[in-house]
PDB file of N, CA and C in Angstrom:
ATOM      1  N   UNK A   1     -13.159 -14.212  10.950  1.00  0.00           N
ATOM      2  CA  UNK A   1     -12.182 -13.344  10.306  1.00  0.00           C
ATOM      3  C   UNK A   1     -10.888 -14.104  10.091  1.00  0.00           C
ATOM      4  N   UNK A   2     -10.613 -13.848   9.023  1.00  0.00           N
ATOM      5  CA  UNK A   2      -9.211 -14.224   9.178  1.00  0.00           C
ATOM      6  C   UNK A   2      -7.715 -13.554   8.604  1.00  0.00           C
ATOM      7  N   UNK A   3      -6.683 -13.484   8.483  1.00  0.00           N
ATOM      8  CA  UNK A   3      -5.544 -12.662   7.980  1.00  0.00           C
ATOM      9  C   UNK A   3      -5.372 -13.126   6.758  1.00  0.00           C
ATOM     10  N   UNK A   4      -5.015 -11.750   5.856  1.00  0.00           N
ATOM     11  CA  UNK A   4      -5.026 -12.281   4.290  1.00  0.00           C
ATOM     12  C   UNK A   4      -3.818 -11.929   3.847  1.00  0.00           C
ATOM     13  N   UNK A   5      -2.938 -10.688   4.606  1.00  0.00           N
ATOM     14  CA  UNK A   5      -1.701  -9.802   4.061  1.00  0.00           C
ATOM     15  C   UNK A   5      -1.382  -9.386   5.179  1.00  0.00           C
ATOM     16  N   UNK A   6      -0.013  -8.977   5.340  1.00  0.00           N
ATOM     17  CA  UNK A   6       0.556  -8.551   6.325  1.00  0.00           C
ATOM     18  C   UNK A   6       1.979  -7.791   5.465  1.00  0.00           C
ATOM     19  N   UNK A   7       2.459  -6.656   5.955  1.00  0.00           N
ATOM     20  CA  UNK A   7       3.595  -6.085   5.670  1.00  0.00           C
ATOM     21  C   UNK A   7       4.004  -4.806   6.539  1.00  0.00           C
ATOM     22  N   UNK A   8       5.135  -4.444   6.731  1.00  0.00           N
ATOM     23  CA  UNK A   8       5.308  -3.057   7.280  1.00  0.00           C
ATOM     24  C   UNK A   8       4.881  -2.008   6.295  1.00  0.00           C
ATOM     25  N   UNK A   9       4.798  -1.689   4.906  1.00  0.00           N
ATOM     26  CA  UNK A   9       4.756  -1.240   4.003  1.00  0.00           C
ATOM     27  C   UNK A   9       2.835  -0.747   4.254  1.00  0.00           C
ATOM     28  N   UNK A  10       2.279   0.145   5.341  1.00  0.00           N
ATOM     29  CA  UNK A  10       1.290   0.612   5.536  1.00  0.00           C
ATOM     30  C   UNK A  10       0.403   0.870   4.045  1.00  0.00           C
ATOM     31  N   UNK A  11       0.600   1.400   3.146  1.00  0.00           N
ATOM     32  CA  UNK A  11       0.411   2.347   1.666  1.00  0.00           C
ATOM     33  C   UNK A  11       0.000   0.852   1.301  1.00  0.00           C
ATOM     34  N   UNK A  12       1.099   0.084   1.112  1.00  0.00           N
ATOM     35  CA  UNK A  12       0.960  -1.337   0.477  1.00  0.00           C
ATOM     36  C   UNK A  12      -0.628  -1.847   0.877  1.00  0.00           C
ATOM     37  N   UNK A  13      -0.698  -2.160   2.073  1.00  0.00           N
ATOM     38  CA  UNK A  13      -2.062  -3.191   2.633  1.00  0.00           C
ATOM     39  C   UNK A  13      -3.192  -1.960   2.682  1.00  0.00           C
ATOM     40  N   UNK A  14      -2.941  -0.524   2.718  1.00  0.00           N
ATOM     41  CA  UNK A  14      -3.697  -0.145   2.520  1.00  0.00           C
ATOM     42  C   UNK A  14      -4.461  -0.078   0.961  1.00  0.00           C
ATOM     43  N   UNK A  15      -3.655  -0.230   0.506  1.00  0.00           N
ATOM     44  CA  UNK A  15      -4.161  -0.277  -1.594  1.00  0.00           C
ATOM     45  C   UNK A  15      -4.693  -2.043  -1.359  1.00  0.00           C
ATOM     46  N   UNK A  16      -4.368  -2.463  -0.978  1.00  0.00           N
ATOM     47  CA  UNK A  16      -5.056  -3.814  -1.618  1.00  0.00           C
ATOM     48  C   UNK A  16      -6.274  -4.230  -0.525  1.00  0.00           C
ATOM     49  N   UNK A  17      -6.000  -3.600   0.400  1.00  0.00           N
ATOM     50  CA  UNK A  17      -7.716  -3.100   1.356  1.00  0.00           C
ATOM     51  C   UNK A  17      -8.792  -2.769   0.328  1.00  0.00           C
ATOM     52  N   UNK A  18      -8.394  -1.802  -0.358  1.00  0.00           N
ATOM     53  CA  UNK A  18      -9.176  -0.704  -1.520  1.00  0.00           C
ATOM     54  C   UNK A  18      -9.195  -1.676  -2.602  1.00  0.00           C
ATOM     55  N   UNK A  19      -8.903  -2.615  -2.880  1.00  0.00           N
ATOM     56  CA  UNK A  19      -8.673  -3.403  -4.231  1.00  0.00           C
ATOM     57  C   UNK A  19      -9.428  -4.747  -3.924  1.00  0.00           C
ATOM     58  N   UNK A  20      -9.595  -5.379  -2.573  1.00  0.00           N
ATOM     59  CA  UNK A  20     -10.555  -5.861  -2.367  1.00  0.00           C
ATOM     60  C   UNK A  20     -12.001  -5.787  -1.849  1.00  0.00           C
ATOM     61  N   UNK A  21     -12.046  -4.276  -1.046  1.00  0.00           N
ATOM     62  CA  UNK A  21     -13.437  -3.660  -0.945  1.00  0.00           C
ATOM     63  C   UNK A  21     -13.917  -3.523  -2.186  1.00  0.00           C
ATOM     64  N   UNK A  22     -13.560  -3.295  -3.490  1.00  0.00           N
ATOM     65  CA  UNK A  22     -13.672  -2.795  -4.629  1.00  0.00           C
ATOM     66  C   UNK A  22     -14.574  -4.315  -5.357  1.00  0.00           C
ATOM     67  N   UNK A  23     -14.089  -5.202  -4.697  1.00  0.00           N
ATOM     68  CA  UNK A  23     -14.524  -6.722  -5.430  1.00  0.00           C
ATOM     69  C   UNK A  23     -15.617  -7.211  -4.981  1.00  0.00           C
ATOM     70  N   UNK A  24     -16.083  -6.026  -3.486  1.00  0.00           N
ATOM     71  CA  UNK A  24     -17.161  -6.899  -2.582  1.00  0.00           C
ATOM     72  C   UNK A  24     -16.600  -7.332  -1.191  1.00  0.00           C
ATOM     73  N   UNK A  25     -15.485  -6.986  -0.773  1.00  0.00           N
ATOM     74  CA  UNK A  25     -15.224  -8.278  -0.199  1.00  0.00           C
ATOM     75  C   UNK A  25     -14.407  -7.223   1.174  1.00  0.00           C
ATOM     76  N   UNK A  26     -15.455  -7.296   2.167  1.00  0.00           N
ATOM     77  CA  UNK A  26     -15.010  -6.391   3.549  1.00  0.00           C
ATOM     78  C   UNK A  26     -13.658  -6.813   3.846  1.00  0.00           C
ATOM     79  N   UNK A  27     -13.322  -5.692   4.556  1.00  0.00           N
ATOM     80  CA  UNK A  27     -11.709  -5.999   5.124  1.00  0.00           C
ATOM     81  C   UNK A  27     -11.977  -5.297   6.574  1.00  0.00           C
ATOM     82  N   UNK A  28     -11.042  -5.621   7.170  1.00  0.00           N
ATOM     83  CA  UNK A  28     -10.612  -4.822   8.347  1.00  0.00           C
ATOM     84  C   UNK A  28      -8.783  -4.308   8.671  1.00  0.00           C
ATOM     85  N   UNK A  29      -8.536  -3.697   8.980  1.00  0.00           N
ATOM     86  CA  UNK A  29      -6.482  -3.393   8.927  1.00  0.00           C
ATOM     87  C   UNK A  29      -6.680  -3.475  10.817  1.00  0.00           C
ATOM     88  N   UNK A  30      -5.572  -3.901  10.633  1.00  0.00           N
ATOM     89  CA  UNK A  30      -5.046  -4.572  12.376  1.00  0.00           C
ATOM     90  C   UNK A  30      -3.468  -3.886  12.397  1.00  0.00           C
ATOM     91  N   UNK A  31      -3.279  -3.470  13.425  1.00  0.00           N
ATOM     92  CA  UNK A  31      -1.887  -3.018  14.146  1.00  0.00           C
ATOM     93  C   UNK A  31      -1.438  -1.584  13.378  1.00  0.00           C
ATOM     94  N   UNK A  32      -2.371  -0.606  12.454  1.00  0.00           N
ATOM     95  CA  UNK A  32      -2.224   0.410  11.808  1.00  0.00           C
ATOM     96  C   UNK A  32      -1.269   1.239  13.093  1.00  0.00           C
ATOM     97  N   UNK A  33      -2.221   1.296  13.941  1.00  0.00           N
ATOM     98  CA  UNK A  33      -1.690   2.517  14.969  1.00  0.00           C
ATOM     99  C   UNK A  33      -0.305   2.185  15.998  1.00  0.00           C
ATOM    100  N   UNK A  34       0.145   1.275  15.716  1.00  0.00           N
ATOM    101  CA  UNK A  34       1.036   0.270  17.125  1.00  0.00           C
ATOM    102  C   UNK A  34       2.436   0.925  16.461  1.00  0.00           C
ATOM    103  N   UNK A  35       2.538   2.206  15.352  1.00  0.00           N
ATOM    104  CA  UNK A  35       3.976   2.448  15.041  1.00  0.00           C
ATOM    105  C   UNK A  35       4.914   2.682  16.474  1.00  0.00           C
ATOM    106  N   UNK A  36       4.542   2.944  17.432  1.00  0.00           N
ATOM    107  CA  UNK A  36       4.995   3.535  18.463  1.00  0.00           C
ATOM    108  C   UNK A  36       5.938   1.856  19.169  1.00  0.00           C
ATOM    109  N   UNK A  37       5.311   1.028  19.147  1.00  0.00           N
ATOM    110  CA  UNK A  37       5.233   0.047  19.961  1.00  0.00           C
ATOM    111  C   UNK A  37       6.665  -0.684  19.692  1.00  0.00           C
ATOM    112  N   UNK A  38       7.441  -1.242  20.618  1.00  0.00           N
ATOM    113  CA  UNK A  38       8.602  -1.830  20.888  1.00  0.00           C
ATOM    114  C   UNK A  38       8.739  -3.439  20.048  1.00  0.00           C
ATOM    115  N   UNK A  39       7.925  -3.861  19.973  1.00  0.00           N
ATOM    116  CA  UNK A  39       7.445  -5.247  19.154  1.00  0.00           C
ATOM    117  C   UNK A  39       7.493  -4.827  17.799  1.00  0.00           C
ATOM    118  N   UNK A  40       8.418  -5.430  17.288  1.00  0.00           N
ATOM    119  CA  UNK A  40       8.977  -5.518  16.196  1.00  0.00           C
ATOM    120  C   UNK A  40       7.251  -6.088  14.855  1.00  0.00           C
ATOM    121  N   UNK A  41       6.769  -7.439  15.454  1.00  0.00           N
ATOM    122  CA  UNK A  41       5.913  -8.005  15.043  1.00  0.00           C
ATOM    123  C   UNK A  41       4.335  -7.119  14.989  1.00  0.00           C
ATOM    124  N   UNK A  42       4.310  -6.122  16.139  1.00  0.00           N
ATOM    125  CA  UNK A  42       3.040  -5.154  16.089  1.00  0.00           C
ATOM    126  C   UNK A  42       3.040  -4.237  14.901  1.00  0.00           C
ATOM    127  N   UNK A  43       4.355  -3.853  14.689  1.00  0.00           N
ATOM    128  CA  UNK A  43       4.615  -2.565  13.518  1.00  0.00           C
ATOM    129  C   UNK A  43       4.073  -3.727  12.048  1.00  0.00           C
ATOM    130  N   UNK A  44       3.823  -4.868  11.742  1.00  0.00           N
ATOM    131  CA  UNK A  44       3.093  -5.007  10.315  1.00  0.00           C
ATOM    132  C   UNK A  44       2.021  -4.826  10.436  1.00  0.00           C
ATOM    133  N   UNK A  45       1.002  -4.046   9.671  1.00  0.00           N
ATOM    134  CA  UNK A  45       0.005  -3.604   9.409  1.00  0.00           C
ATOM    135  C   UNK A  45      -0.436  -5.137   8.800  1.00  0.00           C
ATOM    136  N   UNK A  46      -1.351  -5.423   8.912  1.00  0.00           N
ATOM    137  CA  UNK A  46      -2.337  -7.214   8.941  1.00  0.00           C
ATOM    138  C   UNK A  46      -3.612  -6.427   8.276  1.00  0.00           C
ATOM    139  N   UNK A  47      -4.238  -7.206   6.992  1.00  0.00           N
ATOM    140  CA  UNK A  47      -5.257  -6.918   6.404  1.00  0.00           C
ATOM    141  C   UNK A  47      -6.167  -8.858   6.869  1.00  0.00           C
ATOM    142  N   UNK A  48      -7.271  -8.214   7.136  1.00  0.00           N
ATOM    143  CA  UNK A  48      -7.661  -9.505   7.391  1.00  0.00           C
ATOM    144  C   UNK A  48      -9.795  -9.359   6.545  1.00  0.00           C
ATOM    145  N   UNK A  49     -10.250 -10.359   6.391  1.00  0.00           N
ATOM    146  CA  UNK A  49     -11.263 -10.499   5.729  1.00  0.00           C
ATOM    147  C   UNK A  49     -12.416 -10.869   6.783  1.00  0.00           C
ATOM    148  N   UNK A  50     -13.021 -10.142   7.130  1.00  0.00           N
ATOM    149  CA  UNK A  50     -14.634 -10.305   7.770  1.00  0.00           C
ATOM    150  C   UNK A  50     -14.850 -11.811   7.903  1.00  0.00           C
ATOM    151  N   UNK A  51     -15.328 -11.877   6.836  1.00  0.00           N
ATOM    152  CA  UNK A  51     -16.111 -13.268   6.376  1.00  0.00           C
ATOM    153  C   UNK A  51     -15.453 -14.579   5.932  1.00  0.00           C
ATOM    154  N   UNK A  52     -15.000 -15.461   7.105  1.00  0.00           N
ATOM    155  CA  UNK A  52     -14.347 -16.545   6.113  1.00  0.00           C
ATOM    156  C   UNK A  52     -14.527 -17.171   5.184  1.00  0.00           C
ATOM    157  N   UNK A  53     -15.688 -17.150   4.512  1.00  0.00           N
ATOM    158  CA  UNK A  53     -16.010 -17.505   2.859  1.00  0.00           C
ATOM    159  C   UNK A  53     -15.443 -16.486   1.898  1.00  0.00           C
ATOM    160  N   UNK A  54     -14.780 -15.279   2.219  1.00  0.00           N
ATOM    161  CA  UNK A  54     -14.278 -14.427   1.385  1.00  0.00           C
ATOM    162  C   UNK A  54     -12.933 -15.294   1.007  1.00  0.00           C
ATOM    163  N   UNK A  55     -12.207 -15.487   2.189  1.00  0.00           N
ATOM    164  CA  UNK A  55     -10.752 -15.824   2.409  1.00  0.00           C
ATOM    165  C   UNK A  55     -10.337 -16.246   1.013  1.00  0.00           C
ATOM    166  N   UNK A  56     -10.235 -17.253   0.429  1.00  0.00           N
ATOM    167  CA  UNK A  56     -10.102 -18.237  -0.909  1.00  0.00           C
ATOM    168  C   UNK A  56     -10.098 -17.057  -2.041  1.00  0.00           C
ATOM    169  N   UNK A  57     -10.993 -16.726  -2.312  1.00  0.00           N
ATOM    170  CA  UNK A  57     -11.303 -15.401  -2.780  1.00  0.00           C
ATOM    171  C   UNK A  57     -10.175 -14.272  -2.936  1.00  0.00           C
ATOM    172  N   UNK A  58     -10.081 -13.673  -1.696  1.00  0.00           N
ATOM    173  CA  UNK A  58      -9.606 -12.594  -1.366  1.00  0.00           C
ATOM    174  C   UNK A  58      -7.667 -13.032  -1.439  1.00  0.00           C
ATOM    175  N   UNK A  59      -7.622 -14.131  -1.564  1.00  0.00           N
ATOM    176  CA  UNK A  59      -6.178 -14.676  -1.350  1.00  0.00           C
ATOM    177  C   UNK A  59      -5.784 -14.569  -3.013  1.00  0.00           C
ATOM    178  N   UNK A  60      -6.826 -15.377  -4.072  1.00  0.00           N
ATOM    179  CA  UNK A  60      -6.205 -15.615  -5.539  1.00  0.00           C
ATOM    180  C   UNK A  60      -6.917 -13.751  -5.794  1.00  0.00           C
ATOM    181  N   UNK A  61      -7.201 -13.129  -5.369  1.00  0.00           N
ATOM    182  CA  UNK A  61      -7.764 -11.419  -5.768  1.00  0.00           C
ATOM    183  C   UNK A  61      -6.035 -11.121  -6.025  1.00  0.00           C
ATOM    184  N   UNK A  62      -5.616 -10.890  -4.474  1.00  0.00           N
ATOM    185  CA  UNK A  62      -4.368 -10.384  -4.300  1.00  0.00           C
ATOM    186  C   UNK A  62      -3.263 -10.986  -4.958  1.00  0.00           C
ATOM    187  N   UNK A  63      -3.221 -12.402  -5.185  1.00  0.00           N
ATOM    188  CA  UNK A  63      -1.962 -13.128  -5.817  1.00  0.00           C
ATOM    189  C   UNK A  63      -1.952 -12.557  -7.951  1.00  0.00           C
ATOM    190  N   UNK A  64      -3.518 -12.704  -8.040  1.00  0.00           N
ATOM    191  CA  UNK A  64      -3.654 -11.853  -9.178  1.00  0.00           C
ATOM    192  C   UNK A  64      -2.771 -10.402  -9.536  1.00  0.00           C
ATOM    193  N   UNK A  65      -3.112 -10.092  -8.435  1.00  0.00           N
ATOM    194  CA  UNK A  65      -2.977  -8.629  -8.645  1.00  0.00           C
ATOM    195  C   UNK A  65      -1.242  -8.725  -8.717  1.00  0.00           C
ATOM    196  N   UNK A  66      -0.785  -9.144  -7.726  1.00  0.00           N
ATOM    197  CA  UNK A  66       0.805  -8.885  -7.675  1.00  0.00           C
ATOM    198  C   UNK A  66       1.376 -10.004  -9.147  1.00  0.00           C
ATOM    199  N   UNK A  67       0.702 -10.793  -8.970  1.00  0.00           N
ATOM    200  CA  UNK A  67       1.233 -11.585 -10.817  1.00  0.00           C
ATOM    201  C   UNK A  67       1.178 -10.554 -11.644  1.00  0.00           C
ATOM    202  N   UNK A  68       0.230 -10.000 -11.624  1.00  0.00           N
ATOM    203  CA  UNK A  68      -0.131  -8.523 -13.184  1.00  0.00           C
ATOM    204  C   UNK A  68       0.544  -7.249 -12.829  1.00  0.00           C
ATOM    205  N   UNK A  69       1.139  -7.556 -11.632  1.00  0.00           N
ATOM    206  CA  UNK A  69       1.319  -5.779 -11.043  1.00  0.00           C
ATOM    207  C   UNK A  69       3.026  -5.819 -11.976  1.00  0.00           C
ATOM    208  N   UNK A  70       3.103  -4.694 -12.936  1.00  0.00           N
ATOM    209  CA  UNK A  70       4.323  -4.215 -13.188  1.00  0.00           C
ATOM    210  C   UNK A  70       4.609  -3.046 -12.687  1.00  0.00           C
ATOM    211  N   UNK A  71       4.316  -2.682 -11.986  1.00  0.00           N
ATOM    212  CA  UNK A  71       4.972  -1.650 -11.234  1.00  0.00           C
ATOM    213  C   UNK A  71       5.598  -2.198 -10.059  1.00  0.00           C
ATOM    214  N   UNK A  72       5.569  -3.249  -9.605  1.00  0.00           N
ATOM    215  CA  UNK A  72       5.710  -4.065  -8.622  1.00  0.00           C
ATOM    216  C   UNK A  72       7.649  -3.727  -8.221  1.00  0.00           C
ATOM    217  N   UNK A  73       8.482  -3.205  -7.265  1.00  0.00           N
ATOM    218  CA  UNK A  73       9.552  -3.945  -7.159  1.00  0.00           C
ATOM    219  C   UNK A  73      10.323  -5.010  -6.512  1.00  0.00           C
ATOM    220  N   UNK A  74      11.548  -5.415  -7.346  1.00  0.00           N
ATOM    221  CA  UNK A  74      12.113  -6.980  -6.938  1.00  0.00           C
ATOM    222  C   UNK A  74      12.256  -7.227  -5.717  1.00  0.00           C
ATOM    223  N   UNK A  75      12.760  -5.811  -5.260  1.00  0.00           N
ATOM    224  CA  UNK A  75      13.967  -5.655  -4.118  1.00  0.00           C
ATOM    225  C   UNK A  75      13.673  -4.604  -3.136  1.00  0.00           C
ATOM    226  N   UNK A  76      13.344  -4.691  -2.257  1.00  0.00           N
ATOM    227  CA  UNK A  76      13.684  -3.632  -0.754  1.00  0.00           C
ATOM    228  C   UNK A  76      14.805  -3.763   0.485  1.00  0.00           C
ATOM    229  N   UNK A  77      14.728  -2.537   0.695  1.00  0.00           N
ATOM    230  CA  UNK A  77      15.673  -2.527   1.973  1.00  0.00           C
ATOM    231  C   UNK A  77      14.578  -1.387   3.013  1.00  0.00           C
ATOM    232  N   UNK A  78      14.683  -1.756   4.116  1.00  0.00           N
ATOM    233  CA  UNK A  78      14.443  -1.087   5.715  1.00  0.00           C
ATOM    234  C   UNK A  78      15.154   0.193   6.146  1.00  0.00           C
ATOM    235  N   UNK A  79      14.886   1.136   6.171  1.00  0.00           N
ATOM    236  CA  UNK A  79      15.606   2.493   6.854  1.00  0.00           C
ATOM    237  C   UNK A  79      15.771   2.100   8.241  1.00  0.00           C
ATOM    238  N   UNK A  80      16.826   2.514   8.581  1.00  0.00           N
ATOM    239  CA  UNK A  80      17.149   2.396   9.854  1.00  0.00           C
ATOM    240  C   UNK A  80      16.871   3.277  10.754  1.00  0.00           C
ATOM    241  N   UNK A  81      16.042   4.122  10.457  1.00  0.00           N
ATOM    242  CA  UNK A  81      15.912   5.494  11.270  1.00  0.00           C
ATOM    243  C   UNK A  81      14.633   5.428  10.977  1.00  0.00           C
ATOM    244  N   UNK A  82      13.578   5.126   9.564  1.00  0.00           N
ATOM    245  CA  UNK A  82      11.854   5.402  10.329  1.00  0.00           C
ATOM    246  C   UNK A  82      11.596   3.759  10.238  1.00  0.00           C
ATOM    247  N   UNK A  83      12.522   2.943   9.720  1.00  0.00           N
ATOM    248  CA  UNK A  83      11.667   1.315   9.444  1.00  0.00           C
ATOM    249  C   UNK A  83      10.927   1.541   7.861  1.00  0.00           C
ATOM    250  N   UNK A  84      10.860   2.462   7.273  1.00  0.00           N
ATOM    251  CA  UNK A  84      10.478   2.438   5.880  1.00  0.00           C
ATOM    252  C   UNK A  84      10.687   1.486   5.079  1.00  0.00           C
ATOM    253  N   UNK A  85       9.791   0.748   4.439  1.00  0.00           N
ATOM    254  CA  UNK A  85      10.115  -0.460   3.029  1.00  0.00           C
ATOM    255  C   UNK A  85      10.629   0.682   2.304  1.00  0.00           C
ATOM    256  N   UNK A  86      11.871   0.665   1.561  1.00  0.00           N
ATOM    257  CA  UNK A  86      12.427   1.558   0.569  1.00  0.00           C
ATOM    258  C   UNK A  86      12.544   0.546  -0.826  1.00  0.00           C
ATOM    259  N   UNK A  87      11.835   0.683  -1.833  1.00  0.00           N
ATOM    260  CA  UNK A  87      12.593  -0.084  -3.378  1.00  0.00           C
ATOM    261  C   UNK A  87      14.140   0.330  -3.200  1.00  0.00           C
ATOM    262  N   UNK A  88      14.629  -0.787  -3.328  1.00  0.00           N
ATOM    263  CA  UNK A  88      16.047  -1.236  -3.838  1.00  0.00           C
ATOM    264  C   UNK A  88      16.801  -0.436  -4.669  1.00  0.00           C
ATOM    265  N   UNK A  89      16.081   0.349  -5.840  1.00  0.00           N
ATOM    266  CA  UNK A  89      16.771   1.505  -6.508  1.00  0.00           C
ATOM    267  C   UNK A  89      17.097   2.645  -6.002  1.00  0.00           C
ATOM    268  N   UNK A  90      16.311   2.747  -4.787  1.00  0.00           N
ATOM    269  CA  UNK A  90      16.105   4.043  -4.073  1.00  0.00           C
ATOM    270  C   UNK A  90      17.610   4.262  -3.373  1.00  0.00           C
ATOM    271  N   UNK A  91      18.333   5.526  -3.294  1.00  0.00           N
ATOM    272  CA  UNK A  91      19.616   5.327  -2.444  1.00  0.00           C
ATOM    273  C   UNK A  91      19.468   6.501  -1.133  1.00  0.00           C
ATOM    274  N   UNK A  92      18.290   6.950  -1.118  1.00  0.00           N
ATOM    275  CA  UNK A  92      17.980   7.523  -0.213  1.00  0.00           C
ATOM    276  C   UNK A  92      16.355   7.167   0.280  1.00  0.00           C
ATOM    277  N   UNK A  93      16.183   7.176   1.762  1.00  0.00           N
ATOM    278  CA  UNK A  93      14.619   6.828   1.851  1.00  0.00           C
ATOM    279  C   UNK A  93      13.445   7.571   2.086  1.00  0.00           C
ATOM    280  N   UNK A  94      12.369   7.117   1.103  1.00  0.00           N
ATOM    281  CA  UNK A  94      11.467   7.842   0.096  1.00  0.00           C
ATOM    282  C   UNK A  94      10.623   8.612   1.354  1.00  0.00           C
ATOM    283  N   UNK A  95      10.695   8.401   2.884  1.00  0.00           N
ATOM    284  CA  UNK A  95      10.053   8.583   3.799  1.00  0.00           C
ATOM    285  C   UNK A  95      10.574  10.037   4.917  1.00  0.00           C
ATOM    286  N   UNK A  96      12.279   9.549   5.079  1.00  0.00           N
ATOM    287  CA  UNK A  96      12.490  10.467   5.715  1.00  0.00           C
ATOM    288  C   UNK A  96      13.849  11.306   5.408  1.00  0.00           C
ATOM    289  N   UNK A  97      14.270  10.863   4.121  1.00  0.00           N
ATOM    290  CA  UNK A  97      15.824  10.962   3.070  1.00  0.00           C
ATOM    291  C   UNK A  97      16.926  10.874   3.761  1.00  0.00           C
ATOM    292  N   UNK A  98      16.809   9.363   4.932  1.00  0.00           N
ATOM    293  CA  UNK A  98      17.795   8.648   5.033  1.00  0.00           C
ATOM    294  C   UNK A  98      18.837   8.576   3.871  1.00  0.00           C
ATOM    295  N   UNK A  99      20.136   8.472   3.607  1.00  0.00           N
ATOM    296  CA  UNK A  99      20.912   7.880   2.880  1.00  0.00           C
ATOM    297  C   UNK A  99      20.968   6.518   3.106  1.00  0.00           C
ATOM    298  N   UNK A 100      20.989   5.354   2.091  1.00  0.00           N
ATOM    299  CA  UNK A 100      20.779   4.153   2.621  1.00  0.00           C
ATOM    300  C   UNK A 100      22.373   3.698   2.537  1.00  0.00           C
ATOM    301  N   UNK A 101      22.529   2.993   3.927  1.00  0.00           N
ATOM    302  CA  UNK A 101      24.063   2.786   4.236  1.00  0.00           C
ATOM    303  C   UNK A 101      24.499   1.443   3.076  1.00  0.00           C
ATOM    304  N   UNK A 102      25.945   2.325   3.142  1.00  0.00           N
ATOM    305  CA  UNK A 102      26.869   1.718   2.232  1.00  0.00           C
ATOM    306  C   UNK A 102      26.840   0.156   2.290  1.00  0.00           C
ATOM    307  N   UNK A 103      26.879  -1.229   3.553  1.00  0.00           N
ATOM    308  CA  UNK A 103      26.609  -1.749   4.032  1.00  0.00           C
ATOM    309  C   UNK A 103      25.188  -2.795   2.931  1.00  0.00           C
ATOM    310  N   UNK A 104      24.480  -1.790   2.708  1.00  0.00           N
ATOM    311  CA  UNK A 104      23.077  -2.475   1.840  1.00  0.00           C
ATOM    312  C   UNK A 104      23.064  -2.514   0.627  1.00  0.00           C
ATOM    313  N   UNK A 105      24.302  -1.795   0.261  1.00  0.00           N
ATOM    314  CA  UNK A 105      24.420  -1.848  -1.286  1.00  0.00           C
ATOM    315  C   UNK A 105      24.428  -2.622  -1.914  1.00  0.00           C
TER     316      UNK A 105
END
């Protein structure tokens, strides 16, 4: 097995889980449940690939995808109150309607 993606952005690694099962190509998600946990490093959700002959594969799948992705945004900021990836346009967060501090503007 090995790690292919990693982000706090749960929704995120979960869609490209679904975008490479979709190609053939098993996945497994690591640290989903650890929101609780004091370790900063446990809270990214890790997509990793079964089969190391996928890896190569499963790496230009995803780099594809985010090259073509226009919906994609430039810019995020972190809520300070759930840890939410928020897009950069956002001035409140999309998770728990934090106001995002003046500070990040």
């Amino acid at each position: 097995m090995k790690k292919v993606f990693e982000k706090l952005s749960s929704h995120e690694v979960g869609f490209f889980k679904s975008h490479l099962e979709a190609h053939g190509i098993p996945t497994e998600l690591r640290n989903g449940s650890m929101i609780g946990s004091m370790s900063l490093e446990l809270l990214f959700v890790e997509l990793w690939v079964l089969d190391d002959g996928d890896y190569d594969r499963a790496v230009a799948l995803l780099e594809e995808y985010r090259k073509n992705s226009r919906t994609e945004v430039e810019g995020t900021w972190q809520c300070a109150s759930c840890g939410a990836e928020v897009p950069e346009n956002f001035e409140q967060c999309w998770k728990c309607q934090t106001v995002r501090p003046e500070a990040t503007l």
